[in-house]
Protein backbone atom coordinates (compact mmCIF):
# COMPACT_ATOMS: atom_id res chain seq x y z
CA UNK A 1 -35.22 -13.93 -11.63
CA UNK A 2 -33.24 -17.38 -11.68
CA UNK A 3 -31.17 -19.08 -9.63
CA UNK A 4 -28.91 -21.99 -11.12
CA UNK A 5 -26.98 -23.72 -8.26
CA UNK A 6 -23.86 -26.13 -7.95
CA UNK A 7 -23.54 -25.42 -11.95
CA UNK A 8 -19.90 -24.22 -12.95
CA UNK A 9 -20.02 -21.68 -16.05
CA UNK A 10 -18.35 -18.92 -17.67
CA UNK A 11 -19.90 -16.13 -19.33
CA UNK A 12 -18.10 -13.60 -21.90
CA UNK A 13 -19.16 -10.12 -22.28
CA UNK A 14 -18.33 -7.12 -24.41
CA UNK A 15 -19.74 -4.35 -22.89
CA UNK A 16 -20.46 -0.88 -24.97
CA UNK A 17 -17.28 1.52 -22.82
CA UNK A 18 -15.62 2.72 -25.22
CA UNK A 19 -12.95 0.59 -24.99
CA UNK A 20 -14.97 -2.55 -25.14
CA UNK A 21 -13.58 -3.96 -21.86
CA UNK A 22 -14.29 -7.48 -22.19
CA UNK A 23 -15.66 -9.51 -18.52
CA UNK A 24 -15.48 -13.26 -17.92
CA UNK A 25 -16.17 -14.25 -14.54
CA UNK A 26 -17.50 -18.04 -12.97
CA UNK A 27 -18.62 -19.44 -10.02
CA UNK A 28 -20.43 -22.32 -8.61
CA UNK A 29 -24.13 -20.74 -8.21
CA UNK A 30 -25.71 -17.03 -10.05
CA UNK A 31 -28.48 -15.15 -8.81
CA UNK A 32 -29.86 -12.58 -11.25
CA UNK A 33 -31.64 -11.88 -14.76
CA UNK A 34 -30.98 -13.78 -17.28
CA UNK A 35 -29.66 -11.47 -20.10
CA UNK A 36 -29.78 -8.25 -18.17
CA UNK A 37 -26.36 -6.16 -17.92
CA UNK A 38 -27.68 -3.54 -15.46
CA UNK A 39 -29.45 -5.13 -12.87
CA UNK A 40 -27.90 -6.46 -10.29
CA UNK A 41 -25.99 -10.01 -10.62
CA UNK A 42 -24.09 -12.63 -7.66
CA UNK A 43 -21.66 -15.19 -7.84
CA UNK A 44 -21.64 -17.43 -5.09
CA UNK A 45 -19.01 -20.30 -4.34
CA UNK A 46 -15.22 -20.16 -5.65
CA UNK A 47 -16.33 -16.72 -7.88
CA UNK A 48 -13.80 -15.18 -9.99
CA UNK A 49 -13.86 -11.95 -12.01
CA UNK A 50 -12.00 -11.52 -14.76
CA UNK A 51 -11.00 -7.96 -17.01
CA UNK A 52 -8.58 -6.83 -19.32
CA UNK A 53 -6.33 -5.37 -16.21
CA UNK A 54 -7.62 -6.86 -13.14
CA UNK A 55 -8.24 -10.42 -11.55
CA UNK A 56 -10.99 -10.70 -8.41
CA UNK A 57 -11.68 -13.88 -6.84
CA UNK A 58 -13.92 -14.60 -3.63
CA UNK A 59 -16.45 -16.49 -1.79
CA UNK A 60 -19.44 -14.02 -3.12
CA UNK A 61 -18.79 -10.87 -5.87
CA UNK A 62 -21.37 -8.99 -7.08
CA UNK A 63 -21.85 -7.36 -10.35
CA UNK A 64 -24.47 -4.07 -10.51
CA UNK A 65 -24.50 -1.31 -12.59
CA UNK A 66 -24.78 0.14 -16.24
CA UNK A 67 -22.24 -2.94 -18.53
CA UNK A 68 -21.68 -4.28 -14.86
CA UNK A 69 -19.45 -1.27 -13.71
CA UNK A 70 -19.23 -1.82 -10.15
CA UNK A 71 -18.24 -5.12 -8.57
CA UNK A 72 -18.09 -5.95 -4.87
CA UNK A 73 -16.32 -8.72 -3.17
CA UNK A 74 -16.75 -10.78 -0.11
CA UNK A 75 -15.06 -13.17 1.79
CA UNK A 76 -11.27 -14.19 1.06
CA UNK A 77 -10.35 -11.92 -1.54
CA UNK A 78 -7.58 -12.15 -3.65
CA UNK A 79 -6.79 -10.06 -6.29
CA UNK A 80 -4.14 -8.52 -9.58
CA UNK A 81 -3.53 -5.86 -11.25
CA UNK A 82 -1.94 -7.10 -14.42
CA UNK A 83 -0.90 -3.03 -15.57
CA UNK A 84 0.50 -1.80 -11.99
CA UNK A 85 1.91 -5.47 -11.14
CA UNK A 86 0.15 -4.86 -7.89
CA UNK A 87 -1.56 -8.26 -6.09
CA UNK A 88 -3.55 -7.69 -2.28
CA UNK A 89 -5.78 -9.77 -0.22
CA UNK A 90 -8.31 -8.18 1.88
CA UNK A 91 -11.94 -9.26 3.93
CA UNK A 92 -14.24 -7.35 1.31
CA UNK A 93 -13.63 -4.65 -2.00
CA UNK A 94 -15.13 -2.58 -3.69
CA UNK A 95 -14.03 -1.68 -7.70
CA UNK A 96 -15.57 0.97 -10.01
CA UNK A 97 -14.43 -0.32 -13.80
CA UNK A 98 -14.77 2.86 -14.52
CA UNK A 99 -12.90 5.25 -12.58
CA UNK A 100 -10.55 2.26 -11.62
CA UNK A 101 -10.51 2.88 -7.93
CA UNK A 102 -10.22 -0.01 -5.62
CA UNK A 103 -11.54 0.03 -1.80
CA UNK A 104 -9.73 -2.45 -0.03
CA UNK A 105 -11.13 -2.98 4.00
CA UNK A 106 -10.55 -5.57 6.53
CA UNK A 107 -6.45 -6.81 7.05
CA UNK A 108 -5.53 -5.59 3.89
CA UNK A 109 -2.25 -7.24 2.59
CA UNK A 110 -0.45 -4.77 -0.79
CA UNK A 111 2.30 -5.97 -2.76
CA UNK A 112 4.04 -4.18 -5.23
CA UNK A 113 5.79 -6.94 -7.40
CA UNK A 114 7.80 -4.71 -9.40
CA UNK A 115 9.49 -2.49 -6.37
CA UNK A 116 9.57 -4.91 -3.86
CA UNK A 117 6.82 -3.12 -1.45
CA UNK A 118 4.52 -4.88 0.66
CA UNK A 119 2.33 -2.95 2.70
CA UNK A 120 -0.86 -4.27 5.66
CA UNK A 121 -3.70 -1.68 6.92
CA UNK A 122 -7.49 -1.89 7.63
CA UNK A 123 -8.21 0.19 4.37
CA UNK A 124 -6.50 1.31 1.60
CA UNK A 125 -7.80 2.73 -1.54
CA UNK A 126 -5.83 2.46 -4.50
CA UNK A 127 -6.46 4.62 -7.90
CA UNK A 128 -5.32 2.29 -11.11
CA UNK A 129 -4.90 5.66 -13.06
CA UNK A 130 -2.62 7.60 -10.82
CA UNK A 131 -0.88 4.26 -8.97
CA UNK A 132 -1.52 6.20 -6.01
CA UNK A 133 -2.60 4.10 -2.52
CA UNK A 134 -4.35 5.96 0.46
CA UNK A 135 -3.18 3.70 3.73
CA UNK A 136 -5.61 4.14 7.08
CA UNK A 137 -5.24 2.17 10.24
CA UNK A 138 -2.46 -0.39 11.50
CA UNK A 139 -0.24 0.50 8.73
CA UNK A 140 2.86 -1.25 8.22
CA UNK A 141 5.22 -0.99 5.07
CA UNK A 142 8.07 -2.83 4.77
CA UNK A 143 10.96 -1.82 1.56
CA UNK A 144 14.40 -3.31 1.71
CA UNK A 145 15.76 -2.39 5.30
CA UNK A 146 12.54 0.10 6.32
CA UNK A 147 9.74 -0.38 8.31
CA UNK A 148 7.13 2.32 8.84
CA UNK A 149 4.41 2.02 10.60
CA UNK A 150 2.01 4.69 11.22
CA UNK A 151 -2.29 5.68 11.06
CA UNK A 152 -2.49 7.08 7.77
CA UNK A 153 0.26 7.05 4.52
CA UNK A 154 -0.16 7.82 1.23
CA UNK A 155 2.27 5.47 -1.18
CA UNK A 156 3.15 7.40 -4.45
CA UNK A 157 4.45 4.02 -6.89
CA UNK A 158 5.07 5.94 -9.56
CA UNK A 159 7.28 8.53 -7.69
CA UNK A 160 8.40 5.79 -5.49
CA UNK A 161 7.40 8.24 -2.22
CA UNK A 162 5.59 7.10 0.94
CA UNK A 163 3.90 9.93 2.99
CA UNK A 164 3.47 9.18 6.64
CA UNK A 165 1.22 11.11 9.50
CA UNK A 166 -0.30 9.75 12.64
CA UNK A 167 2.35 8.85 14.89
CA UNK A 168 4.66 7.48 12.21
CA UNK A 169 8.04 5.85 12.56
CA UNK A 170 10.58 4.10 10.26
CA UNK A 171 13.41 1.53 11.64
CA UNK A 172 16.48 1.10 9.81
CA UNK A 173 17.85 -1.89 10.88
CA UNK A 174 18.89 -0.19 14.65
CA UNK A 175 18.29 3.48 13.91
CA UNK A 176 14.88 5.18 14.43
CA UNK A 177 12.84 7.64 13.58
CA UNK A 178 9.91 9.28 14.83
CA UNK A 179 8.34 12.91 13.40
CA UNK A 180 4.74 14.50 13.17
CA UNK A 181 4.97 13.99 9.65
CA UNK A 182 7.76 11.51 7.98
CA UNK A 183 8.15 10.92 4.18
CA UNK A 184 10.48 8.59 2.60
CA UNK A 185 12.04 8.54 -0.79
CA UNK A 186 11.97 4.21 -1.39
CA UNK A 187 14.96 5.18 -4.35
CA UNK A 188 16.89 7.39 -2.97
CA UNK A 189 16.42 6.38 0.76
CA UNK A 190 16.10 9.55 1.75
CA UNK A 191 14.23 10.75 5.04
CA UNK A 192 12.48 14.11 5.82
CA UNK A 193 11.63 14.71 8.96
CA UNK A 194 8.53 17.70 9.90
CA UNK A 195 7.74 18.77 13.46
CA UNK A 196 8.87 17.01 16.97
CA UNK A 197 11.40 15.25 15.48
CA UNK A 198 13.40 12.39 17.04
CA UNK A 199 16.26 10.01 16.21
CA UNK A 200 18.52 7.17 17.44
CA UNK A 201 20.93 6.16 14.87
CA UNK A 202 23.40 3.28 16.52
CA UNK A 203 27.30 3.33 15.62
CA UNK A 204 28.53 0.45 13.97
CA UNK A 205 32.04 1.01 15.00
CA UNK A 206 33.65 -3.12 15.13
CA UNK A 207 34.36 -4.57 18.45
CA UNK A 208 37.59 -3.76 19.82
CA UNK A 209 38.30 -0.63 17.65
CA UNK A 210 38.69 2.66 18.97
CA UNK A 211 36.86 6.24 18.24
CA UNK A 212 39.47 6.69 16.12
CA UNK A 213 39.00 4.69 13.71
CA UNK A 214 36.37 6.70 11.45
CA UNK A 215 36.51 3.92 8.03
CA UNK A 216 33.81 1.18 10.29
CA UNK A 217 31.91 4.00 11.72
CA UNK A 218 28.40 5.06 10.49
CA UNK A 219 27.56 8.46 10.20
CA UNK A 220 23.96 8.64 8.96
CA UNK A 221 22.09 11.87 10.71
CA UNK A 222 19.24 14.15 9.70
CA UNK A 223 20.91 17.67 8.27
CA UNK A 224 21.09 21.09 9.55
CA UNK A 225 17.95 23.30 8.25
CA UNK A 226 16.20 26.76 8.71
CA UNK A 227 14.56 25.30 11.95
CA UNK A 228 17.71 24.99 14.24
CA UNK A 229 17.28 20.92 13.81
CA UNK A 230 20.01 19.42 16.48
CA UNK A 231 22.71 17.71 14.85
CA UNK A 232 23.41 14.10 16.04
CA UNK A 233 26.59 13.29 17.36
CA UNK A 234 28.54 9.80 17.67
CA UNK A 235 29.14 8.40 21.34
CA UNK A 236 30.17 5.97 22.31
CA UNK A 237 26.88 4.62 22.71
CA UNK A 238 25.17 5.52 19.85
CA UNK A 239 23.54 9.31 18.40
CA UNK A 240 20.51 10.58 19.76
CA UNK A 241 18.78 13.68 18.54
CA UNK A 242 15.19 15.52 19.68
CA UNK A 243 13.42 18.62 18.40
CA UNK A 244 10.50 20.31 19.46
CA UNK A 245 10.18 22.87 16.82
CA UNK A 246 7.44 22.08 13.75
CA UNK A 247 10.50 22.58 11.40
CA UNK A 248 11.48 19.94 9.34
CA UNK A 249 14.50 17.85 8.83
CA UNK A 250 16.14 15.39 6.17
CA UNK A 251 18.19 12.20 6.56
CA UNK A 252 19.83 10.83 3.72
CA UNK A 253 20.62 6.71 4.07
């Protein structure tokens, strides 16, 4: 075992996956064995990880495994995804090289560059292969006008589809929506609504015109379906509708 502190250096390895994923990572300080690529090896003070698609830096990572599969990180994390164009920040993570799964824990902060998504939990666990992102705790996506918040979501990037449960809700500038279950097309801007549904959509007729006058009025409500879903109606104060059936039902924005 060796220890070589306060030293700044940069190691370059080639390990034997098939695709010869190459690894160059620094710190200040390295605890481990000298030459050894499964035993266990940490990077204390300003310690970066480097592969072909991803980018780690923190105050401590640790590499363990067969070729240095598994690498942990503590403290300050920051990280990219240079395929999925996908950059977080979280308290510690966890990342298997070779199933490319990333556990993400402690105010976890998601951005997807390329479709404008950002997106804060305790935990989320995101698969590199599928571009799929498990959300648990505090969650809070934000995507042009929306803003969800619920306990548990599933983002889809690929499919551009975010799947919300645990007392979820999206806001649309003043409209609201509240469901069992809630999922959102981020294209389309389409909402489906699934068991104890309820709405507030708020007209934007302009001040001083009267009911009448249909061309300033907004008419966004969630359709009719096999469930008997209550259709919203203007007032003159805005639409409200409830449901207490498990049906679902589908706004389109």
């Amino acid at each position: 075992m060796w220890k070589k502190p306060f030293v700044f250096f940069v190691l370059l390895l080639a390990c034997s996956f098939a695709f010869s994923e190459k690894i160059t990572f620094s710190s200040d300080s390295m605890f481990g064995k000298s030459g050894s690529k499964s035993d266990e090896t940490k990077l204390f003070g300003n310690a970066c990880v480097k592969t072909e698609t991803m980018e780690i830096s923190a105050d401590e990572i640790t590499l363990s495994g067969d070729n240095f599969r598994f690498i942990e990180a503590v403290g300050n994390v920051r990280g990219k995804n240079y395929e999925s164009k996908m950059d977080f920040t979280c308290g510690t993570m966890k990342y298997d090289r070779t199933t490319k799964v990333a556990n993400l824990e402690d105010s976890v902060h998601l951005i997807d560059i390329k479709n404008k998504v950002t997106a804060d939990a305790q935990m989320i666990e995101y698969d590199q292969e599928t571009d799929i992102a498990i959300m648990q705790m505090n969650v809070n996506l934000k995507q042009k006008n929306n803003v969800c918040t619920c306990s548990y979501a599933v983002y889809k990037k690929k499919a551009q589809r975010l799947e919300m449960s645990g007392n979820p809700k999206i806001v649309q500038d003043d409209d609201t929506f509240r469901a069992q279950e809630i999922t959102l097309n981020l294209e389309t801007q389409e909402i489906t609504l699934d068991g104890r549904v309820q709405g507030a959509v708020t007209d934007t007729k302009s001040e001083g015109k009267g009911a009448s006058d249909s061309s300033k009025e907004k008419t966004s409500k969630p359709a009719q379906n096999d469930g008997g879903k209550k259709e919203q109606t203007p007032n003159d104060g805005g639409i409200d509708g409830e449901k207490s059936s498990g049906e679902g039902a589908e706004k389109k924005s």
